[in-house]
Protein backbone atom coordinates (compact mmCIF):
# COMPACT_ATOMS: atom_id res chain seq x y z
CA UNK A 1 -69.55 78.02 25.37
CA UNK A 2 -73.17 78.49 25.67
CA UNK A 3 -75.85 75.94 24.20
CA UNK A 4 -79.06 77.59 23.02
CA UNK A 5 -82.20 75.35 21.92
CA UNK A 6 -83.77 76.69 18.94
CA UNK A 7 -87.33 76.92 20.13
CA UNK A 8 -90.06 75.62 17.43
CA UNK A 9 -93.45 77.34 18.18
CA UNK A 10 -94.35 80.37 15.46
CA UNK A 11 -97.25 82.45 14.68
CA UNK A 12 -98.32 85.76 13.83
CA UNK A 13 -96.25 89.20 12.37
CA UNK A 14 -97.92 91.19 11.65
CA UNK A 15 -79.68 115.98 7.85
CA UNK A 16 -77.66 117.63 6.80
CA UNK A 17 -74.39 118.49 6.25
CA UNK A 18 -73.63 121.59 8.44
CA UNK A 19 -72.59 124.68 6.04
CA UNK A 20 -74.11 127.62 5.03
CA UNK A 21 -76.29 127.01 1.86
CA UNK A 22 -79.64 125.58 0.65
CA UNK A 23 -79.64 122.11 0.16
CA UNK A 24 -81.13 119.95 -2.21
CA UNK A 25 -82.81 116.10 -1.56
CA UNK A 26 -81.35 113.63 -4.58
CA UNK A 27 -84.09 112.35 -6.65
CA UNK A 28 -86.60 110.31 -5.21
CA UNK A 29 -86.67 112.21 -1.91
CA UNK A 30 -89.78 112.78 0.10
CA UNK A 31 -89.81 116.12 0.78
CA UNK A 32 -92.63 117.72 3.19
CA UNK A 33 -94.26 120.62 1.08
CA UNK A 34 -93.33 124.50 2.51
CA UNK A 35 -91.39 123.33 5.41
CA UNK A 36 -87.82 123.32 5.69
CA UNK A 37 -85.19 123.11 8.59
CA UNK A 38 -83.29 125.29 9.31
CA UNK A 39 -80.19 125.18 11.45
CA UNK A 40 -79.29 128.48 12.92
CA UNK A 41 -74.96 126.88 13.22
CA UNK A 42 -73.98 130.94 14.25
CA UNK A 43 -76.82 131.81 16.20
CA UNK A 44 -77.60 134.71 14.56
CA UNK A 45 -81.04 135.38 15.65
CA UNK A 46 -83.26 134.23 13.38
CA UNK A 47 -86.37 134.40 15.20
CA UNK A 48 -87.01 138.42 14.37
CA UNK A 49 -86.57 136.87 11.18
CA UNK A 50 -89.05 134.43 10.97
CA UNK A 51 -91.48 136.77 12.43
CA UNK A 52 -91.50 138.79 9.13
CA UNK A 53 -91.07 136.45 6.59
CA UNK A 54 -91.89 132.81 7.50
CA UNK A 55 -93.27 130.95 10.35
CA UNK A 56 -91.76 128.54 13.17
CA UNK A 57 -93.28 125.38 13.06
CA UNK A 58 -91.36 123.90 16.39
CA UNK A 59 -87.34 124.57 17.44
CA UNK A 60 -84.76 122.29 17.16
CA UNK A 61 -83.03 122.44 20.77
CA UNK A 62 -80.00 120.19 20.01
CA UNK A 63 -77.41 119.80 22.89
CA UNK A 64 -74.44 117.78 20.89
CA UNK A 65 -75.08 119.83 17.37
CA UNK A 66 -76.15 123.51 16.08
CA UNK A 67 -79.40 124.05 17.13
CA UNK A 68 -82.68 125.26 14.62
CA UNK A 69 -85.60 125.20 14.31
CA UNK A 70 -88.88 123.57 11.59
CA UNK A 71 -90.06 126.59 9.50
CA UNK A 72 -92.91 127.34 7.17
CA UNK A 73 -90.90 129.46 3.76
CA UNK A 74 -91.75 130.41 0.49
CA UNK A 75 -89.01 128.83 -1.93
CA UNK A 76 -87.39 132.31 -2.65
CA UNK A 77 -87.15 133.21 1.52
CA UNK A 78 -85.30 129.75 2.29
CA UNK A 79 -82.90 130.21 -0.44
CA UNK A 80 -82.51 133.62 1.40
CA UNK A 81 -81.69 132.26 4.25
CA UNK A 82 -79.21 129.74 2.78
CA UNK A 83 -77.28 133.16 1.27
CA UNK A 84 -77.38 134.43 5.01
CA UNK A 85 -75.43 131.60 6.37
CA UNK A 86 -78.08 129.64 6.92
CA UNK A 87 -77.93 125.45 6.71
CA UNK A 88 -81.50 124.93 4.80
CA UNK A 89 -83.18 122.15 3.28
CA UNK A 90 -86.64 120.64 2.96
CA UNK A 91 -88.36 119.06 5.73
CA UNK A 92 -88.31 115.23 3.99
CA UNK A 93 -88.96 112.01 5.59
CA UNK A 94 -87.87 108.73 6.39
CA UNK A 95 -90.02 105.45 6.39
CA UNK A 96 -89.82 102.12 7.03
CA UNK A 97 -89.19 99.38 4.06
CA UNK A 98 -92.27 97.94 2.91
CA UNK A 99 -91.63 94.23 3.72
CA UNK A 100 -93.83 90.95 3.15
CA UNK A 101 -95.25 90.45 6.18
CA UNK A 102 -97.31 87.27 6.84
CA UNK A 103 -99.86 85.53 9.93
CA UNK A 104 -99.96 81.65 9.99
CA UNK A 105 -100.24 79.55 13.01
CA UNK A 106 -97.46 75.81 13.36
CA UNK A 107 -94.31 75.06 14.11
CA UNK A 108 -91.15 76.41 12.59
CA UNK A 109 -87.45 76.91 13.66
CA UNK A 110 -86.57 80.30 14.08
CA UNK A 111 -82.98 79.32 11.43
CA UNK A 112 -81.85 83.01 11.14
CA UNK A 113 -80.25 82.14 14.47
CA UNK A 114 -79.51 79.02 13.81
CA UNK A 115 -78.05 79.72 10.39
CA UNK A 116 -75.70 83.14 12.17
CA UNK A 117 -73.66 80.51 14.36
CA UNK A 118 -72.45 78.00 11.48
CA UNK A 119 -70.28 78.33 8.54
CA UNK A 120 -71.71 75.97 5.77
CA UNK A 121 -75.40 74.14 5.84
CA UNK A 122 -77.17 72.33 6.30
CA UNK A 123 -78.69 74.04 9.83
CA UNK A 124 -77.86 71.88 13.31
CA UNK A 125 -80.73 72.77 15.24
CA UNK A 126 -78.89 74.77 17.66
CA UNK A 127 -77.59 78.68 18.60
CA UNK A 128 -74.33 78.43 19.77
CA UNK A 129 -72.93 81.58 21.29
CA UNK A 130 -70.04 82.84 24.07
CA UNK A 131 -70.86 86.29 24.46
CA UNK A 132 -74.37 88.15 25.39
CA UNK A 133 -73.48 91.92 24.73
CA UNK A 134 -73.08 92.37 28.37
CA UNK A 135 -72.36 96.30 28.90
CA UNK A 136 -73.27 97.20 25.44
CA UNK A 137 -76.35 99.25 25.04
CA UNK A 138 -78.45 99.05 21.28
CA UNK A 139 -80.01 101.97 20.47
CA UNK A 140 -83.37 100.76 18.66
CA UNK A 141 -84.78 103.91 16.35
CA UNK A 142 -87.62 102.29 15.15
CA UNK A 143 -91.91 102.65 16.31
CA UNK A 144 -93.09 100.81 19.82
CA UNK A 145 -91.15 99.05 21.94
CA UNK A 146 -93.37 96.94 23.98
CA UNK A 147 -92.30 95.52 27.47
CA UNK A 148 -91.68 91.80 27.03
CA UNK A 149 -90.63 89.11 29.12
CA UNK A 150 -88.23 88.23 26.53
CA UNK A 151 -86.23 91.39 27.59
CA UNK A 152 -85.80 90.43 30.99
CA UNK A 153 -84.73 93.66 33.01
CA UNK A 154 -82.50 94.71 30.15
CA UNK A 155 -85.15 97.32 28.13
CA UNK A 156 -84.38 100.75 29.27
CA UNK A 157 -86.76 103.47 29.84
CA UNK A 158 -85.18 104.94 26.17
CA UNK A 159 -86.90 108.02 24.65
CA UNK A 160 -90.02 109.01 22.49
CA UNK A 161 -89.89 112.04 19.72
CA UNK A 162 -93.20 111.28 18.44
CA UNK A 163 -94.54 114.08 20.11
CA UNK A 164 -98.13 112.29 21.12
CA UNK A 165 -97.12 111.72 24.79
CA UNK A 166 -97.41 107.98 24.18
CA UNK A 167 -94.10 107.20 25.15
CA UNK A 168 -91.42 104.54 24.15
CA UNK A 169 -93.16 101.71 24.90
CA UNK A 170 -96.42 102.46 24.07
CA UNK A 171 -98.63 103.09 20.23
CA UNK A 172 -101.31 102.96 18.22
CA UNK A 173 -103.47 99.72 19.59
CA UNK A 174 -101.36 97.53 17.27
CA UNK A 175 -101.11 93.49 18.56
CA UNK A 176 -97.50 94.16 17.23
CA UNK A 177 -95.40 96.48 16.28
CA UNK A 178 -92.35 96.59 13.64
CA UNK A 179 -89.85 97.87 16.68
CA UNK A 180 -90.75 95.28 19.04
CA UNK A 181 -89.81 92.68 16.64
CA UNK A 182 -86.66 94.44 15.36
CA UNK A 183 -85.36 94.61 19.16
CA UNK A 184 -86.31 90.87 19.83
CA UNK A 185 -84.50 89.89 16.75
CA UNK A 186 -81.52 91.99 18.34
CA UNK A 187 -81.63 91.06 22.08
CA UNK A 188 -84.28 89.04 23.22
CA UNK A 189 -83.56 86.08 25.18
CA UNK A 190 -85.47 83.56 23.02
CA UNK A 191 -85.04 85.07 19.27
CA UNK A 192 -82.14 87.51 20.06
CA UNK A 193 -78.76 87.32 19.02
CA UNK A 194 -77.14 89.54 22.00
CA UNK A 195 -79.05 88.05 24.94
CA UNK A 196 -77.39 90.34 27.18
CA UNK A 197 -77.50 93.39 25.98
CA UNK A 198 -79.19 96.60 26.94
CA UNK A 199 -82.17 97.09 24.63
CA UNK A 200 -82.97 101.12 24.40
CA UNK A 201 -85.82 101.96 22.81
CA UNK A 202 -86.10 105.48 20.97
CA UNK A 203 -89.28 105.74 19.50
CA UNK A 204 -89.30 108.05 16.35
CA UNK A 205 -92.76 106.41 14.47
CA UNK A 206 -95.97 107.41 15.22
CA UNK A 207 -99.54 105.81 13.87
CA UNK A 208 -98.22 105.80 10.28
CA UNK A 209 -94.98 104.27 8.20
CA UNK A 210 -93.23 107.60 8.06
CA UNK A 211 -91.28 109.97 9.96
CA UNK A 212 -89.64 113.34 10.23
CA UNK A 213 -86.07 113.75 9.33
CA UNK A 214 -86.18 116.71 12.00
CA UNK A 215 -87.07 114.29 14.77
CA UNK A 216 -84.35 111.80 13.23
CA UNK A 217 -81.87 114.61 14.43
CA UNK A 218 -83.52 115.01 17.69
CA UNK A 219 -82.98 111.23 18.47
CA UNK A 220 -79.52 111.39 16.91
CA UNK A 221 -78.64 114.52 19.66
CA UNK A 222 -80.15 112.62 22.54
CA UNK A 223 -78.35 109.30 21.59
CA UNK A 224 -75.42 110.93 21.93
CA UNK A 225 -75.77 112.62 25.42
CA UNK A 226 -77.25 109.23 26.81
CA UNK A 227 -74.23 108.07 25.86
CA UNK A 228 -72.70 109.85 27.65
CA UNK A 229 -74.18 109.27 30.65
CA UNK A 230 -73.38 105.90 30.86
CA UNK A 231 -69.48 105.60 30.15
CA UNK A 232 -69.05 102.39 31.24
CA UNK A 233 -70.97 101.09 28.26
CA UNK A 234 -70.74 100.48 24.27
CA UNK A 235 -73.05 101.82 22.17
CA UNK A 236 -74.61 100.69 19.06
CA UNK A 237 -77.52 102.34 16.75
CA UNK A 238 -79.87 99.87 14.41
CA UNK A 239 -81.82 102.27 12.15
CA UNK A 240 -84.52 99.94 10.48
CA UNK A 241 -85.97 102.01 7.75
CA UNK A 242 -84.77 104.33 5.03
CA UNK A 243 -85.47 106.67 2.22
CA UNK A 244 -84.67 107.27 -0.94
CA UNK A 245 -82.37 110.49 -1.92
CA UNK A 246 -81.16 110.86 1.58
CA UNK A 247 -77.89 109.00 1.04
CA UNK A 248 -75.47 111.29 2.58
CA UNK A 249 -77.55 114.01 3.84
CA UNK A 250 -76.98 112.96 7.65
CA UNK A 251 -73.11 112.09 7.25
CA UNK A 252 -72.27 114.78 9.02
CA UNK A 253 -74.00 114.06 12.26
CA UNK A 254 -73.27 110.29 11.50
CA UNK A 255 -69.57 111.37 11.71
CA UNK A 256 -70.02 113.25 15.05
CA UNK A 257 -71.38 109.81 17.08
CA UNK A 258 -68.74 107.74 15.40
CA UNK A 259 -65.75 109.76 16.32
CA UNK A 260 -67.77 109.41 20.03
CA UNK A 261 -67.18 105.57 19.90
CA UNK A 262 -71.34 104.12 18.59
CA UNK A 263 -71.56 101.77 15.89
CA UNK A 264 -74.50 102.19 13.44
CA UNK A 265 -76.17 100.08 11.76
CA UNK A 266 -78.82 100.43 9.06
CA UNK A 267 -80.43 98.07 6.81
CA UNK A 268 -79.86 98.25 2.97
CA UNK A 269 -83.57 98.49 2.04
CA UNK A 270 -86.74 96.33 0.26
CA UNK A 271 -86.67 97.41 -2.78
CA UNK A 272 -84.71 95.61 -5.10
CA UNK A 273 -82.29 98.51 -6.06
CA UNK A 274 -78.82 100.05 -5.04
CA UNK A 275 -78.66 100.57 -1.61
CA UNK A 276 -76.07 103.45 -2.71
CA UNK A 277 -79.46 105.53 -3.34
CA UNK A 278 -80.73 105.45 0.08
CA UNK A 279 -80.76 106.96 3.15
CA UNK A 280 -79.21 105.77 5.63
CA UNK A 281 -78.04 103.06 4.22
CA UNK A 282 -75.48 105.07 1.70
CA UNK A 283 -73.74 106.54 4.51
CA UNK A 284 -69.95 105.93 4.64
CA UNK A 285 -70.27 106.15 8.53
CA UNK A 286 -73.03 103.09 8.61
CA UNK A 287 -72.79 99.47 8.62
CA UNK A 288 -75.43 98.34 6.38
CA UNK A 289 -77.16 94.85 6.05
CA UNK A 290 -79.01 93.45 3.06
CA UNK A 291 -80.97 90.07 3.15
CA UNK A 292 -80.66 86.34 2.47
CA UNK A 293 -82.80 83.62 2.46
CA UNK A 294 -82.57 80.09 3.33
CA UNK A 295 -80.34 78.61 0.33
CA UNK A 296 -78.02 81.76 0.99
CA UNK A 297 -79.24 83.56 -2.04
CA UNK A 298 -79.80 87.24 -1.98
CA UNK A 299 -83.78 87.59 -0.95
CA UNK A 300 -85.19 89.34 -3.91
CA UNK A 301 -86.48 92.19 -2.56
CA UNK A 302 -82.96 93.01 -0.74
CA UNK A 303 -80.89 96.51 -1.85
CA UNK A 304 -77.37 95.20 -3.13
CA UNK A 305 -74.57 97.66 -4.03
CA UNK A 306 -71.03 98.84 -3.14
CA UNK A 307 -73.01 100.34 -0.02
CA UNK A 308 -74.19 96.97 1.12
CA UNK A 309 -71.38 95.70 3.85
CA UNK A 310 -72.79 92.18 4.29
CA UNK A 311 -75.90 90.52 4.39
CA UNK A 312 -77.87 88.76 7.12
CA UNK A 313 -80.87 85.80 7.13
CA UNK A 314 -84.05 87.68 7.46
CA UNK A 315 -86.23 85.37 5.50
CA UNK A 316 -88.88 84.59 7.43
CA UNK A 317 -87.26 85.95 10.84
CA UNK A 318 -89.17 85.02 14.13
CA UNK A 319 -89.56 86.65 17.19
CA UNK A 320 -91.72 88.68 20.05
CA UNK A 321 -93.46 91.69 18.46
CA UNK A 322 -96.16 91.92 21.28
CA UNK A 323 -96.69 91.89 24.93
CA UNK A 324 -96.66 88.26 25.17
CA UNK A 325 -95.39 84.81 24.14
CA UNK A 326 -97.09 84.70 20.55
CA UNK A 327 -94.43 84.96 18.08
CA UNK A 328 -94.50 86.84 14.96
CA UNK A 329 -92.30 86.49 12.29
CA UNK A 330 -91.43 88.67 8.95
CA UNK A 331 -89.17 89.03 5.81
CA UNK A 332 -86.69 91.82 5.42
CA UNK A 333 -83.20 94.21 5.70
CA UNK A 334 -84.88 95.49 8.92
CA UNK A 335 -84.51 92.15 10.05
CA UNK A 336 -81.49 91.67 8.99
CA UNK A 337 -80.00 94.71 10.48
CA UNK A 338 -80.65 93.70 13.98
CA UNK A 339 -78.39 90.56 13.87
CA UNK A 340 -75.50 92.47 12.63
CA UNK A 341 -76.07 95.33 15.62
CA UNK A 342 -77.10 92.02 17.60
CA UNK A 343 -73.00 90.42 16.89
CA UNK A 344 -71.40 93.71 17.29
CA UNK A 345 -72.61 94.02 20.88
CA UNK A 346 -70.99 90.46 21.23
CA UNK A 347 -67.84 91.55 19.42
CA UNK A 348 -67.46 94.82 21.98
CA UNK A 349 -68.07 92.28 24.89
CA UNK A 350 -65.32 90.46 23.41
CA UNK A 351 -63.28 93.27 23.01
CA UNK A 352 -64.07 96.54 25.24
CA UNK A 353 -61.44 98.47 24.20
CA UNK A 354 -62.13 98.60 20.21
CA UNK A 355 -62.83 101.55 18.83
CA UNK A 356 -66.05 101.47 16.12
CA UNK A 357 -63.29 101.06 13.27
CA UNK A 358 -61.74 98.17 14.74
CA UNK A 359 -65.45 96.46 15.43
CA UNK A 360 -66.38 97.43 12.01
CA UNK A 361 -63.30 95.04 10.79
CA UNK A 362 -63.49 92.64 13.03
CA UNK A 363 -67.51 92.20 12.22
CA UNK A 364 -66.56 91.87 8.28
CA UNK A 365 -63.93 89.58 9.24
CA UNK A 366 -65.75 87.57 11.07
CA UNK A 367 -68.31 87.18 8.55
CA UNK A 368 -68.15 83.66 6.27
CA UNK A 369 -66.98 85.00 2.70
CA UNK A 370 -68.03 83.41 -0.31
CA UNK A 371 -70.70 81.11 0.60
CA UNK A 372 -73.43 83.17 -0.70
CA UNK A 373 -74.97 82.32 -4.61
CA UNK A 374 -72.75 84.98 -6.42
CA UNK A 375 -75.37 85.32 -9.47
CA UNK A 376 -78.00 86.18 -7.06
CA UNK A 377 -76.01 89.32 -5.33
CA UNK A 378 -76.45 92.15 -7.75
CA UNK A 379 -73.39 94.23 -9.12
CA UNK A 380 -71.28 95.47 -6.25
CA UNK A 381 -72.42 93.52 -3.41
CA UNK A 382 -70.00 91.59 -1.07
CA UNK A 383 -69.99 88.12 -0.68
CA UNK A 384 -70.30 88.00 2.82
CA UNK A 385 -72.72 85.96 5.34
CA UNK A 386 -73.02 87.34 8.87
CA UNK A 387 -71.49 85.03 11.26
CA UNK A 388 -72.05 85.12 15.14
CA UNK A 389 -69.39 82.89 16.56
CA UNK A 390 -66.99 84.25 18.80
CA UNK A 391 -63.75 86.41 16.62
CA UNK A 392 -60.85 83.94 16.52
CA UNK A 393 -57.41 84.55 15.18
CA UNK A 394 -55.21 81.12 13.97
CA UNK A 395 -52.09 80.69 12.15
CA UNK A 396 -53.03 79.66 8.56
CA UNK A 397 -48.81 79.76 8.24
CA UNK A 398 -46.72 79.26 10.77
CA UNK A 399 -43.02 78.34 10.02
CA UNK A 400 -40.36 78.88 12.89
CA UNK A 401 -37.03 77.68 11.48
CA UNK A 402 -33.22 78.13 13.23
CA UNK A 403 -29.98 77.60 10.97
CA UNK A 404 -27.49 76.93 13.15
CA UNK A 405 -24.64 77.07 10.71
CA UNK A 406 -25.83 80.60 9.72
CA UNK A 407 -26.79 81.69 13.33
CA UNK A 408 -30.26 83.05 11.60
CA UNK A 409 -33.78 82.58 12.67
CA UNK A 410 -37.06 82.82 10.33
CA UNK A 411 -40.43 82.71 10.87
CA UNK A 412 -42.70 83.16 8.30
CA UNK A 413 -46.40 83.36 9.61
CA UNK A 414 -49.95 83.99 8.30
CA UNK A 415 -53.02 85.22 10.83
CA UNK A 416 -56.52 84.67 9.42
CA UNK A 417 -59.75 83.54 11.19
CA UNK A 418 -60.84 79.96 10.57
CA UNK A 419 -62.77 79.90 7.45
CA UNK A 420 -63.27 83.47 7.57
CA UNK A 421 -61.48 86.58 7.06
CA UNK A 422 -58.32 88.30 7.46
CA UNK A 423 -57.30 89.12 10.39
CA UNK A 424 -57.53 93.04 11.72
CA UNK A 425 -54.17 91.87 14.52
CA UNK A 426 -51.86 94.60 12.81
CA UNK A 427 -48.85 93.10 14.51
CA UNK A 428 -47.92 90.08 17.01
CA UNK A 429 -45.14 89.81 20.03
CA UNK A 430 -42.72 87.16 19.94
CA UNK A 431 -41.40 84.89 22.82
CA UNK A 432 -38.88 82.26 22.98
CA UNK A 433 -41.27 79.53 24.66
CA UNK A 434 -44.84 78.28 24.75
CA UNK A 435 -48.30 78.63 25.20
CA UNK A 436 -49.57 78.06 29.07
CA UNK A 437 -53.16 79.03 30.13
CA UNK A 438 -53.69 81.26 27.45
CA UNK A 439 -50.25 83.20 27.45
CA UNK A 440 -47.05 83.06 26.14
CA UNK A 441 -44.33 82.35 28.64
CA UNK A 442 -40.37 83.04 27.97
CA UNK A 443 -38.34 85.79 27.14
CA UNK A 444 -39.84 88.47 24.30
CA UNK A 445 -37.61 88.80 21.62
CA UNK A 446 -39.53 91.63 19.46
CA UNK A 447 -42.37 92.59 17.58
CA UNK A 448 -43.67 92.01 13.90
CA UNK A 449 -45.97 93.76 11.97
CA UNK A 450 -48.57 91.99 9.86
CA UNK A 451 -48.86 93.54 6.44
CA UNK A 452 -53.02 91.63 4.95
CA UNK A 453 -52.04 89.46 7.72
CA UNK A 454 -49.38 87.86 7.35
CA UNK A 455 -45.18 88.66 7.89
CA UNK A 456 -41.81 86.72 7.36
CA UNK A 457 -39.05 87.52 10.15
CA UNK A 458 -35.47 87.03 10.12
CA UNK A 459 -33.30 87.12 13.19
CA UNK A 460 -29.67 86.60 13.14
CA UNK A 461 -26.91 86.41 16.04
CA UNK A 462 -29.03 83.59 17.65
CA UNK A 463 -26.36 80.89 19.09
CA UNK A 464 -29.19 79.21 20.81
CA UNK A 465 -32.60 78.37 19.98
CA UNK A 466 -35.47 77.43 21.89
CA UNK A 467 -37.13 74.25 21.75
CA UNK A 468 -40.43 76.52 20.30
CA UNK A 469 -41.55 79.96 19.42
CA UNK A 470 -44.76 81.46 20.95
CA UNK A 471 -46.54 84.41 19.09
CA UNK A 472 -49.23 86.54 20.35
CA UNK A 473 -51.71 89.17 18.23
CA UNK A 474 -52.79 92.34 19.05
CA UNK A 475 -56.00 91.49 19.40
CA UNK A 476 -54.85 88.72 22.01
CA UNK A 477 -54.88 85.67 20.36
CA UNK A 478 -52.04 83.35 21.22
CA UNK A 479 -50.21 79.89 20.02
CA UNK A 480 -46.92 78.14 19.77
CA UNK A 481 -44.60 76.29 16.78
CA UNK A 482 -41.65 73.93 17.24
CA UNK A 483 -39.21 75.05 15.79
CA UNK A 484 -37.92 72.98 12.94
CA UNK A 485 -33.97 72.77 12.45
CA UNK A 486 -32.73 74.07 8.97
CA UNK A 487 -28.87 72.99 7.38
């Protein structure tokens, strides 16, 4: 296990569904006036078209999804075009959460990390960690990345969609920027959770808080063909920012890059409302992360809701949002988010062969239920606490018993994680033996399934039983019982 020394020094912080039809933005939506896109999923030829009765603004040249294209249209002409077999809806746009953000110069212990690693308070002082996301590259959507030291030689070259030919790395003469900080908070050496992982930056906001959902599915399509390239590696998304009435609008395309194996992650949103009304963050396909401060009550400003999947420190969150060493610092979900994509890049370290369902479930079980103030959640949210220790599985029951008189075996066993969850092992391999360097020796004698984690076995015909039983999980977890002689 690796030791991490908190440092001390702190200072300054600055869509659509694809069918044929018009579609609508919920209430609340930011639509942009007269444009709409339009996705052209039969390629019928819409550009004659346009020619006569509306006007293309830019195409949407999509490799992974239908391609389109941004088009000025009266009202009456797009809901002609929906009739035609169109996929329409307004242009609308995303933004990111308005969060406190605050400049002071002094010492202070960055304790979101140091909080992530324990169970219970009060805070040690120290980040303890196993696993770096090693192989694993995060997807950052966010404004600015800047090249820092922090990063080591782990920021990719990423992508830019703002259209201004800054770049990735490069904006609007800001000291620091919002995606900077996110992506230290997610895998910087100092201040980052995963401080191995492959930081990617994707830049989709410009000089302002806002952005185009159109470019949103341009960063989406080029996510996914990156990839792609680079099959050796995981892939997880963090999507700091939001908007309201955009809940589900994207599910499709969210669908598409989880059935390709990338994790997403969103934040649940500053406002103080049900994250189930915002976008991304309502998505079924998203793992969303709300905000807690540092008596583990919900921050105020912090979505809650059914949609929330568990919530994160991100009080007061330091890190690198510049060029250099000076360390800014910032409340909010979009800091919050980051850990979570930050621990599921150490999860698929720990476990390369998980599918995103599987990290999904082990992430949640993982996470330290309960410990949160319950009156401070709002109606629907989980009590769950992000926690960055490495998964472990452990018998919370484990009974191996022989009746010799009866010639019968029984085990009755419970999985669970040590002051966690339940387990996601959905079954575990018996041997007649014990443990040695991490593995079960002796002779297998069969398989049980774990039904919420736990299973009772009964053998009979057994004339002879071992001095111990040795069980191992699916997910590789192993240990050994003596067995206990019934009458």
């Amino acid at each position: 296990m690796r030791l991490h020394r908190l440092a001390v020094a702190i200072a300054f912080l600055g869509a659509l569904p694809i069918r044929a039809e018009l579609l609508t933005l919920g209430g609340g939506a930011k639509a942009v006036p007269g444009l709409y896109i339009v996705i052209d999923e039969d390629e019928k030829g819409l550009k004659g078209f346009a020619a006569v009765h509306g006007e293309i603004v830019r195409e949407l040249r999509l490799t992974n999804f239908p391609s389109g294209w941004v088009m000025k249209l009266s009202p009456g002409i797009a809901e002609s075009l929906g009739r035609e077999g169109y996929s329409v809806t307004p242009e609308f746009s995303f933004e990111l959460p308005p969060e406190p953000l605050k400049s002071a110069e002094g010492p202070s212990a960055p304790w979101p990390l140091d909080r992530d690693d324990q169970r219970m308070l009060p805070l040690d002082g120290f980040y303890r960690y196993t696993y770096t996301g090693k192989n694993v590259r995060a997807y950052v959507l966010d404004s600015a990345i800047y090249k820092n030291a922090d990063f080591g030689n782990r920021l990719d070259p990423g992508a830019d969609f703002v259209g201004d030919g800054a770049g990735p790395n490069s904006s609007c003469g800001e000291v620091v920027t919002h995606g900077t900080l996110v992506a230290d908070i997610l895998g910087g050496e100092t201040y980052g959770v995963a401080k191995g992982v492959t930081v990617v930056p994707v830049r989709v906001y410009g000089c302002n808080s806002t952005f185009a959902g159109s470019y949103f599915l341009q960063a989406l399509d080029w996510i996914l063909s990156d990839s792609k390239r680079h099959t050796g590696s995981r892939a997880v998304v963090n999507m700091s920012f939001g908007s309201k009435g955009t809940a589900t609008l994207l599910d499709s395309y969210f669908k598409k890059l989880d059935a390709a194996g990338i994790v997403l992650v969103d934040a649940a949103g500053n406002y103080g409302d049900n994250a189930c009304l915002y976008g991304p963050a309502g998505s079924t396909y998203t793992v969303t992360a709300g905000s807690t401060g540092a008596e583990d009550t919900r921050a105020s400003f912090s979505n809650y809701g059914k949609c929330v999947d568990l919530f994160a420190p991100s009080e007061n969150a330091p890190g690198f949002g510049g060029t250099g060493t000076q360390v800014s610092y910032g409340s909010g979900t979009s800091l919050a988010a980051p850990q979570v994509a930050g621990h599921i890049a150490e999860l698929w370290e720990q476990f390369p062969d998980a599918n995103p369902a599987l990290v999904k479930k082990l992430l949640l079980a993982n996470a330290t239920p309960g410990i949160l103030a319950a009156n401070s959640l709002g109606s629907g949210s989980p009590n769950l606490l992000l926690y960055t220790g490495a998964f472990q599985e452990a018998p919370t029951r484990f009974i191996p018993r022989w009746f010799p008189a009866e010639l019968r075996f029984t085990l009755q066993l419970a999985v669970g994680v040590p002051n966690g969850g339940v387990t996601p092992s959905d079954s575990v391999h018996l041997f007649r033996g014990t443990e040695r360097n991490g593995a079960c020796q002796g002779q297998p004698f069969g398989t049980a399934h774990l039904t919420g984690g736990s299973t009772t076995v009964t053998i009979k015909g057994w004339k002879n039983a071992p001095a111990s039983v040795c069980v191992e999980t699916s997910l590789g977890a192993v240990f050994d019982h003596a067995i206990e002689r019934g009458k």
